[in-house]
Protein backbone atom coordinates (compact mmCIF):
# COMPACT_ATOMS: atom_id res chain seq x y z
CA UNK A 1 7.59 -16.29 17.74
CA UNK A 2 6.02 -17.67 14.67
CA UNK A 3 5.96 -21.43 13.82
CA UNK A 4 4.53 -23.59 10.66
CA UNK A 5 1.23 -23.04 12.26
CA UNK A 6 0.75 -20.21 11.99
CA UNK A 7 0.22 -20.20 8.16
CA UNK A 8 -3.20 -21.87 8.82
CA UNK A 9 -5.93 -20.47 9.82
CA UNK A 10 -6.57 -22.29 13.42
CA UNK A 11 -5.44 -19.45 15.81
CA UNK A 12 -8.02 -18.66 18.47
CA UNK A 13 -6.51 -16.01 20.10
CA UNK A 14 -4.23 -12.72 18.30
CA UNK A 15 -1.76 -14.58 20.00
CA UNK A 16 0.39 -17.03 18.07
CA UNK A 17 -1.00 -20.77 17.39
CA UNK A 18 0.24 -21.76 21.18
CA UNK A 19 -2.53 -19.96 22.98
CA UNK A 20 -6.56 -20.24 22.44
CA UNK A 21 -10.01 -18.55 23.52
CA UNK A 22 -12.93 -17.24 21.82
CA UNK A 23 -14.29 -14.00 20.97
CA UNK A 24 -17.53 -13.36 18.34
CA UNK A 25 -15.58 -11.08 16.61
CA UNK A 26 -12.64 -13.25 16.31
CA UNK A 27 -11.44 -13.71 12.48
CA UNK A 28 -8.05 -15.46 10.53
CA UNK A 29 -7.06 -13.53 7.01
CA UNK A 30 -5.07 -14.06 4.27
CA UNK A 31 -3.95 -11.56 1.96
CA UNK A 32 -2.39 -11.04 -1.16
CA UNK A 33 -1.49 -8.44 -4.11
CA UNK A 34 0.78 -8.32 -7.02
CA UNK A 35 1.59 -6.22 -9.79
CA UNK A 36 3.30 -6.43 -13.00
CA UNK A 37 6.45 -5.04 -13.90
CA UNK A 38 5.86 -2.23 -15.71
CA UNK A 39 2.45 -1.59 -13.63
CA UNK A 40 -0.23 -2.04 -16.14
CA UNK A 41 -1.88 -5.06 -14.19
CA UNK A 42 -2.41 -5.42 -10.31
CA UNK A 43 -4.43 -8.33 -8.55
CA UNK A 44 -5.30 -8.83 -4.66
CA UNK A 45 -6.87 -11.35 -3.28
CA UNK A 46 -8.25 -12.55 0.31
CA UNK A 47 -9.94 -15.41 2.48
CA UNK A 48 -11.16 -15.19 5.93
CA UNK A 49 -12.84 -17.44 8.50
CA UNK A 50 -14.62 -16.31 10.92
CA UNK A 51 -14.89 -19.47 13.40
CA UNK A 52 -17.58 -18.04 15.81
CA UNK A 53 -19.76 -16.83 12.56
CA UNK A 54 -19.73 -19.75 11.04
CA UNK A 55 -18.42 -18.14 8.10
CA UNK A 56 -15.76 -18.24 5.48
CA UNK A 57 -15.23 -15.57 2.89
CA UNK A 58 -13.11 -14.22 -0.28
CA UNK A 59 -12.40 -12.32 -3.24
CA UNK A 60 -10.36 -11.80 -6.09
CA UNK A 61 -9.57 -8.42 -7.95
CA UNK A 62 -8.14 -7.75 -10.78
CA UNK A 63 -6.96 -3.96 -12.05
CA UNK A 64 -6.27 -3.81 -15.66
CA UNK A 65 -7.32 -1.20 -18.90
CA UNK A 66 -8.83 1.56 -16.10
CA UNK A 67 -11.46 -0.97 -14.85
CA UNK A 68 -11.33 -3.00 -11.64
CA UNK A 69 -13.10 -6.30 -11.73
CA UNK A 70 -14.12 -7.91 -8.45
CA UNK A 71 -15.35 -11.41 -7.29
CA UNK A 72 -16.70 -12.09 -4.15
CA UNK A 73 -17.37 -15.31 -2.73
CA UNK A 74 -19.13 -16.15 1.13
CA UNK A 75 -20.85 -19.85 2.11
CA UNK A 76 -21.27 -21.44 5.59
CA UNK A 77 -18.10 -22.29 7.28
CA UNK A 78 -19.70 -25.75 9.19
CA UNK A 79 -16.58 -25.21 11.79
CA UNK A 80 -14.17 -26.57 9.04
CA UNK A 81 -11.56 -24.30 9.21
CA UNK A 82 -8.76 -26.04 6.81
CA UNK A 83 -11.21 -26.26 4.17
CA UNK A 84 -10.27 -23.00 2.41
CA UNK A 85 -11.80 -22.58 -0.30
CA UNK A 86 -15.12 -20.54 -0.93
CA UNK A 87 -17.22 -20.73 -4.93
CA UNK A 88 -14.63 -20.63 -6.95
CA UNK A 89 -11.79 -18.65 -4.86
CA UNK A 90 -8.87 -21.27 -2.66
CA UNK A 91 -5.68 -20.93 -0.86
CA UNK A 92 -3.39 -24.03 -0.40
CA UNK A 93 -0.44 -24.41 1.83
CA UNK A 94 2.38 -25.35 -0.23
CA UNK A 95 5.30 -24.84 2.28
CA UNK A 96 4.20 -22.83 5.60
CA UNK A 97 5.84 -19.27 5.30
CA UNK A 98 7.48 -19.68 2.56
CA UNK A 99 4.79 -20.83 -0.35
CA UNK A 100 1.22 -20.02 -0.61
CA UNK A 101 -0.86 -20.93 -3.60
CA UNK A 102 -4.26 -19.25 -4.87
CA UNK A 103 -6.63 -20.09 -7.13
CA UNK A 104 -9.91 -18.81 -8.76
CA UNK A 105 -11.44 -21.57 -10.72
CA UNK A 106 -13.84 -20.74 -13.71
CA UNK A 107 -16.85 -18.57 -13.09
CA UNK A 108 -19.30 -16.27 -14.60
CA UNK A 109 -16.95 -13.23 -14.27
CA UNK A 110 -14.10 -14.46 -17.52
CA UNK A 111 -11.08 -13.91 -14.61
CA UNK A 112 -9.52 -17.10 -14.03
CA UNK A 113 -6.07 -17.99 -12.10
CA UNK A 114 -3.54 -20.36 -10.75
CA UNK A 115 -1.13 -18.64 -9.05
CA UNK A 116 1.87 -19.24 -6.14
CA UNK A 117 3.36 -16.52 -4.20
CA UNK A 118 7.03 -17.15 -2.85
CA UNK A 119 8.12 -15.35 0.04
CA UNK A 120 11.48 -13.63 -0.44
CA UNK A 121 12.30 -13.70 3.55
CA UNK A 122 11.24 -14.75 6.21
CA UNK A 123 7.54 -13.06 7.48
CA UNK A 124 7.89 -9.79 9.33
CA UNK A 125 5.57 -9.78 12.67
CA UNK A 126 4.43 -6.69 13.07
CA UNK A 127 3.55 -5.49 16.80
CA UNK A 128 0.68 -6.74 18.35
CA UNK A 129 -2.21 -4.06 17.65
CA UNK A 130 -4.41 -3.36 20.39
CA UNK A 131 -6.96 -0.28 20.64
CA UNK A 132 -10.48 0.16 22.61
CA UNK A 133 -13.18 2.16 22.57
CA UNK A 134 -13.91 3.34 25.42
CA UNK A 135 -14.31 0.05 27.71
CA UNK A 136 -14.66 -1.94 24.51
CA UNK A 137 -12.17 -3.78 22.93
CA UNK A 138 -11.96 -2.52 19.13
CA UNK A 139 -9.08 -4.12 17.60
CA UNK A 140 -6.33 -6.87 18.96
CA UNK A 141 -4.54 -8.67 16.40
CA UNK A 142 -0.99 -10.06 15.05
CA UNK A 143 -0.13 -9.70 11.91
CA UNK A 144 2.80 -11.41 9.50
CA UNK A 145 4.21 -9.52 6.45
CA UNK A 146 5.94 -11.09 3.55
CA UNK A 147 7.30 -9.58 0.31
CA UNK A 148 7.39 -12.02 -2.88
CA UNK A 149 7.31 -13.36 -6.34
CA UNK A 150 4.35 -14.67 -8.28
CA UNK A 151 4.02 -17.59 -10.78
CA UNK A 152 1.66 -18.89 -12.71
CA UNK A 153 -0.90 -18.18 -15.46
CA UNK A 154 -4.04 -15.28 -15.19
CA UNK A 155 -6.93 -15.06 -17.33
CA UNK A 156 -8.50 -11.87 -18.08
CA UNK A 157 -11.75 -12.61 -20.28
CA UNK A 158 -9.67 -14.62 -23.14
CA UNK A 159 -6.76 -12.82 -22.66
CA UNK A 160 -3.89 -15.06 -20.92
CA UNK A 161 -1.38 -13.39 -18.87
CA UNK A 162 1.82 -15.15 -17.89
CA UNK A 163 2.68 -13.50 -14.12
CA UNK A 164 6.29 -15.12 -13.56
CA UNK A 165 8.62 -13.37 -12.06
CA UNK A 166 5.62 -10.21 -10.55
CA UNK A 167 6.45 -8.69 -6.99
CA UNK A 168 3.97 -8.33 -4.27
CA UNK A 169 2.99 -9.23 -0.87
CA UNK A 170 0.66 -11.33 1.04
CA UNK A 171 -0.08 -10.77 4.36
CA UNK A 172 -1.69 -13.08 7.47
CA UNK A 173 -3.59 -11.33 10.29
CA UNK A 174 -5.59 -13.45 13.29
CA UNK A 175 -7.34 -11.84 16.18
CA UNK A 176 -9.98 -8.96 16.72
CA UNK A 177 -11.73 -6.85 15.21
CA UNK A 178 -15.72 -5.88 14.06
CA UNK A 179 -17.02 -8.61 11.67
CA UNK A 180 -20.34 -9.85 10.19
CA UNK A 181 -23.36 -8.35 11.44
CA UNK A 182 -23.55 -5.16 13.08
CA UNK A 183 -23.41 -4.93 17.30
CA UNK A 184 -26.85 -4.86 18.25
CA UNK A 185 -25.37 -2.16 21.26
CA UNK A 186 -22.02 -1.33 19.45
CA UNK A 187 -19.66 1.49 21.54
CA UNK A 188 -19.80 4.76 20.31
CA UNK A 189 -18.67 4.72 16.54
CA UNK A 190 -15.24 4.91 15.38
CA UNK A 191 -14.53 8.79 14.69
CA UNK A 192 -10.88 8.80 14.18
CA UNK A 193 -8.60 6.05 11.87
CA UNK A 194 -5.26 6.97 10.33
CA UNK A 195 -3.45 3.82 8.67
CA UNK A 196 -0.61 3.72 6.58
CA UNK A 197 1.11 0.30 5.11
CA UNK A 198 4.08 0.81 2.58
CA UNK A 199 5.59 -2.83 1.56
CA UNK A 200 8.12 -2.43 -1.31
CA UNK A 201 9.96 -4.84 -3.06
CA UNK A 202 13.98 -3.80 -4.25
CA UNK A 203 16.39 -5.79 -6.55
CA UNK A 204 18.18 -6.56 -3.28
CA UNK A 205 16.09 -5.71 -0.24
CA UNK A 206 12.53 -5.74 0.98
CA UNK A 207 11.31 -2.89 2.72
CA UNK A 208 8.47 -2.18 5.03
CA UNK A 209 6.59 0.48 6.88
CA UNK A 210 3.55 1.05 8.83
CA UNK A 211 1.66 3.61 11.21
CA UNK A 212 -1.46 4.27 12.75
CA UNK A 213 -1.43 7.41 14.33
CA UNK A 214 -4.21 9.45 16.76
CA UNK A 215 -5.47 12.66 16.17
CA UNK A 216 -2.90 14.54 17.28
CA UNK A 217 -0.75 12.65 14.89
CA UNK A 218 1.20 10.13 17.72
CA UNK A 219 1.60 6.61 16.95
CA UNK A 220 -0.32 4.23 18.51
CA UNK A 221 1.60 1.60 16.30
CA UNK A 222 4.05 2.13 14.07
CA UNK A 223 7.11 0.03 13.07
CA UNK A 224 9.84 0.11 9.30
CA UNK A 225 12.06 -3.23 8.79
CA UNK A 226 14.74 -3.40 6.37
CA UNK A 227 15.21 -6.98 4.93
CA UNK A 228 18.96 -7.52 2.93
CA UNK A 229 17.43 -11.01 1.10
CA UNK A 230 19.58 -13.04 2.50
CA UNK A 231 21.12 -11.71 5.31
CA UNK A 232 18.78 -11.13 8.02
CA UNK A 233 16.57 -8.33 8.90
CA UNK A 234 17.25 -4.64 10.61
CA UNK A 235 14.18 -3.26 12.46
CA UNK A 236 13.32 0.30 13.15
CA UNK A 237 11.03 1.02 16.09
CA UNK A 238 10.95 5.14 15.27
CA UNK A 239 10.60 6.07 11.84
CA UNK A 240 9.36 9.49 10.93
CA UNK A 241 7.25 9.90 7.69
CA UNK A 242 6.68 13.42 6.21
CA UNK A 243 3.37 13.23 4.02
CA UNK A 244 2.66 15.21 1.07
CA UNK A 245 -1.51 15.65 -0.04
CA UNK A 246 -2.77 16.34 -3.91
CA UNK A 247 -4.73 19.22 -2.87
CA UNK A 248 -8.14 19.07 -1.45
CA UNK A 249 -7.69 15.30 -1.16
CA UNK A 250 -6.69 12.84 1.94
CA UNK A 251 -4.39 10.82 -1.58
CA UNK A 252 -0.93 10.95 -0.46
CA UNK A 253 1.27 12.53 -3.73
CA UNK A 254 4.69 11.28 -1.42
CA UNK A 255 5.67 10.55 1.54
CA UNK A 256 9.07 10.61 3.23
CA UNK A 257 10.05 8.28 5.81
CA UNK A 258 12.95 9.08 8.37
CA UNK A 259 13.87 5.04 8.90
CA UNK A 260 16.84 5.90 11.32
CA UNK A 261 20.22 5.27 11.54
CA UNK A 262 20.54 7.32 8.26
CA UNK A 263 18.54 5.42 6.12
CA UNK A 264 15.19 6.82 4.26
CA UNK A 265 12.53 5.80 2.13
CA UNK A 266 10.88 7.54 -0.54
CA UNK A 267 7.54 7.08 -1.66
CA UNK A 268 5.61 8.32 -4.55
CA UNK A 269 2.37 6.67 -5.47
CA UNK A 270 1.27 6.54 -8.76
CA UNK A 271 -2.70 6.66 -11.22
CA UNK A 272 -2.60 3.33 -10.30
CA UNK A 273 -5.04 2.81 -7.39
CA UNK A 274 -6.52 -0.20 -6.15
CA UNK A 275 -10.01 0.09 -4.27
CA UNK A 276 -10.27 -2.05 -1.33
CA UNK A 277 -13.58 -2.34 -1.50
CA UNK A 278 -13.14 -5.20 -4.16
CA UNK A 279 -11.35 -7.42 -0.89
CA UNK A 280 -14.64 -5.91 1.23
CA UNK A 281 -13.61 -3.59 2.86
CA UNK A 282 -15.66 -0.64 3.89
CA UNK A 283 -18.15 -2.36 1.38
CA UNK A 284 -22.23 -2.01 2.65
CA UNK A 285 -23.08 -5.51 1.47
CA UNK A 286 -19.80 -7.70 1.21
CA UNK A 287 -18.57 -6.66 5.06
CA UNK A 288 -15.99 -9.41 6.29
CA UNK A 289 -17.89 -11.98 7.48
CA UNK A 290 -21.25 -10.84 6.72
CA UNK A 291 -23.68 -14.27 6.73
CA UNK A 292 -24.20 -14.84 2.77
CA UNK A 293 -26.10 -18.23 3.68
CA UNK A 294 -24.88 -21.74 2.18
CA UNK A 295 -23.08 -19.99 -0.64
CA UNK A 296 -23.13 -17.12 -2.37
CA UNK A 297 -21.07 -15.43 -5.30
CA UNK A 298 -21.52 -11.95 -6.50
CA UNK A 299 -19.03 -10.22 -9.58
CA UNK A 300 -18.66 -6.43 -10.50
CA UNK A 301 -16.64 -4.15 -12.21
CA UNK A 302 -15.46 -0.78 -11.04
CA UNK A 303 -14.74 2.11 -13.97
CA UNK A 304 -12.18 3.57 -12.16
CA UNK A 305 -11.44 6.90 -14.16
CA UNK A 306 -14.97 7.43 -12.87
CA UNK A 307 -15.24 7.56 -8.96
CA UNK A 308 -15.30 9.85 -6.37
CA UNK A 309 -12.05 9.34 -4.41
CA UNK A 310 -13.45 11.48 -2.01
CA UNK A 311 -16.54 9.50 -1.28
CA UNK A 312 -16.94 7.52 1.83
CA UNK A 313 -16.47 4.19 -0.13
CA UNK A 314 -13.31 4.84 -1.95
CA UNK A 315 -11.02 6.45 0.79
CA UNK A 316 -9.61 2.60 1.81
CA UNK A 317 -7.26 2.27 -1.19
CA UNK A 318 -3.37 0.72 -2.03
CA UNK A 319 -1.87 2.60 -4.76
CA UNK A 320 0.99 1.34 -6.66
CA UNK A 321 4.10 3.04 -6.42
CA UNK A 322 7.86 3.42 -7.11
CA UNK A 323 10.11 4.14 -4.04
CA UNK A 324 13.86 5.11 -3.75
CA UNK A 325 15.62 3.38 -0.90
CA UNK A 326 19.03 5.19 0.19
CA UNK A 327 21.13 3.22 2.99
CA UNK A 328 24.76 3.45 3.51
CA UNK A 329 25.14 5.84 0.90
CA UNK A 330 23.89 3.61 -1.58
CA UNK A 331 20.38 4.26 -3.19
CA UNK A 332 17.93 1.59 -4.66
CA UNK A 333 14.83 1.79 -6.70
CA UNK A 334 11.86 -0.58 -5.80
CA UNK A 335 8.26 -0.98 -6.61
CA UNK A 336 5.65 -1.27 -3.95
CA UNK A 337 1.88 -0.29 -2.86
CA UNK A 338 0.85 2.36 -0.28
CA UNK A 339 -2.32 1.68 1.61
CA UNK A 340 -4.34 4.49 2.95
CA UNK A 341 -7.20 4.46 5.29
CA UNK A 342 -7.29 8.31 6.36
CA UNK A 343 -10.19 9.01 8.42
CA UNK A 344 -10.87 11.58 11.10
CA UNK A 345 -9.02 14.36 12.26
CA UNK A 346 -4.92 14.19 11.98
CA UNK A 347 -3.58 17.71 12.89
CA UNK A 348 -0.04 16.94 10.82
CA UNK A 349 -2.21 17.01 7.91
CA UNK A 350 -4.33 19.39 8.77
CA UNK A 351 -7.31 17.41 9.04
CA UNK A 352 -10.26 18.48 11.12
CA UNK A 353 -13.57 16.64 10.08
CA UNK A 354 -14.32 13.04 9.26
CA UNK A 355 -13.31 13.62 5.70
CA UNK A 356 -11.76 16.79 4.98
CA UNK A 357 -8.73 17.44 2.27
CA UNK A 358 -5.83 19.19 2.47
CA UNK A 359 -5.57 22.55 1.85
């Protein structure tokens, strides 16, 4: 069950607040993305801490004009834990579960922002994840969901850009899984990885839908909820998704999800792709939780029309997209992201190598 604490980043175990222990690897994330109505402009941000590190680190992204422009921010944690903020990137509590605010004071980069997210329902917890490697634990971890609104005022190198009334979603994660340095005798490397997260925002509703699957394309967790705003919450513990692949590619061009009980979701992700590497992930230098010493701030800028979204950097992406919701006959348009982190073999898709496309 999740309580006010667990909006702060004190957990010690992926267990709710309640329980503690320790664990090198253990970390405590928040994360956040929004988009504009008519799609032009999408932001994500994050912050973790990394209690057993000693470490505490962010970033803040911002997609706009075909270019992706990405701070990064790490310093010494000194076992502070509700200090949260890192250079110029800070969350603040505002109401636990309900109101987050983040903020990226002025830097080098021109990108500037004061920003609150507002949860539209209460957070979805998402099943516990748990997977090992062999005898070593890999990944165990809770997770909270939340669809929302943005206010507040963005800066874009001069240009000002009012972001009342955006949808997007923040999420909170505690638990564990590999941070900072390398093992110095890590378990045999990670061959196989197939993640999908779909949180959409409708007029009336706020969907969401995840999977990690194995090889052999069974979930290993895998959940959809349905959220009337308002009314409560439906959960589905068995939804079936049928993907569709651009050719030669591991980009999804739709997917279909079987909810149950009659209802479906469809998917279709747009241009509009987000690299994750801007939050750190996947990224050789700005790992989570990689030791940046006292403080450290490092800004880029990604020309997007211009990668390889078949290179080993770009495959961990959330593109933006619309989806149609149809449920007791009625059917309801909605505007989301779908995150993809396709690695390994997945014989629905026909993968067979680390990072083959589809055919």
């Amino acid at each position: 069950m999740l309580t006010w604490g667990d909006d702060y980043p004190i957990h010690q175990t992926p267990e709710p607040v309640a329980f503690a222990g320790s664990d090198r690897n253990f970390y405590d994330r928040y994360f956040f993305n929004g988009y504009s109505p008519d799609g032009d402009i999408f932001i994500a941000g994050a912050l973790g801490v990394y209690p057993h590190l000693d470490v505490i680190d962010g970033a803040f992204c911002v997609l706009i004009d075909g270019k992706q422009h990405n701070i990064r921010a790490s310093r010494r944690l000194h076992s502070e834990r509700m200090d949260l903020q890192v250079g110029p990137i800070s969350v603040r509590i505002i109401e636990p579960l309900r109101r987050i605010g983040l903020k990226v004071a002025a830097n080098d980069s021109g990108i500037m922002a004061d920003l609150e997210f507002a949860g539209r329902h209460h957070p979805i917890e998402e099943p516990r994840f748990m997977r090992r490697i062999g005898p070593r634990m890999f990944m165990d971890y809770t997770r909270l969901t939340q669809n929302g609104t943005w206010r507040g005022k963005l800066v874009v190198q001069g240009r000002e850009i009012d972001v009342s009334g955006w949808f997007g979603t923040r999420d909170r994660s505690w638990g564990i899984r590999p941070v900072g340095a390398p093992d110095s005798q890590p378990p045999p490397s990670v061959s196989q990885f197939f993640w999908l997260w779909a949180p959409f925002n409708f007029a009336d509703h706020a969907v969401f839908f995840h999977t990690n699957d194995d090889a052999n394309g069974r979930p290993w967790n895998r959940r959809a909820v349905i959220e009337r705003i308002g009314e409560g919450a439906t959960e589905f513990e068995h939804p079936t998704p049928a993907l569709t692949y651009h050719q030669g590619t591991r980009r999804l061009a739709s997917t279909q999800v079987d909810l149950g009980d009659g209802a479906r979701l469809t998917i279709r992700p747009t241009d509009k792709t987000f690299y994750m590497s801007g939050l750190g992930y996947t990224h050789p230098v700005w790992g989570h939780g990689r030791d940046h010493g006292e403080l450290e701030v490092a800004l880029d800028t990604l020309e997007c029309t211009s990668l390889d979204d078949n290179a080993p950097a770009n495959v961990h992406i959330q593109a933006l997209a619309t989806a149609t919701l149809e449920k007791d006959g009625a059917r309801h348009e909605g505007i989301g992201v779908l995150e993809q982190l396709l690695l390994g073999p997945h014989e629905p898709s026909g993968f067979a190598s680390m990072l083959d496309g589809a055919r």
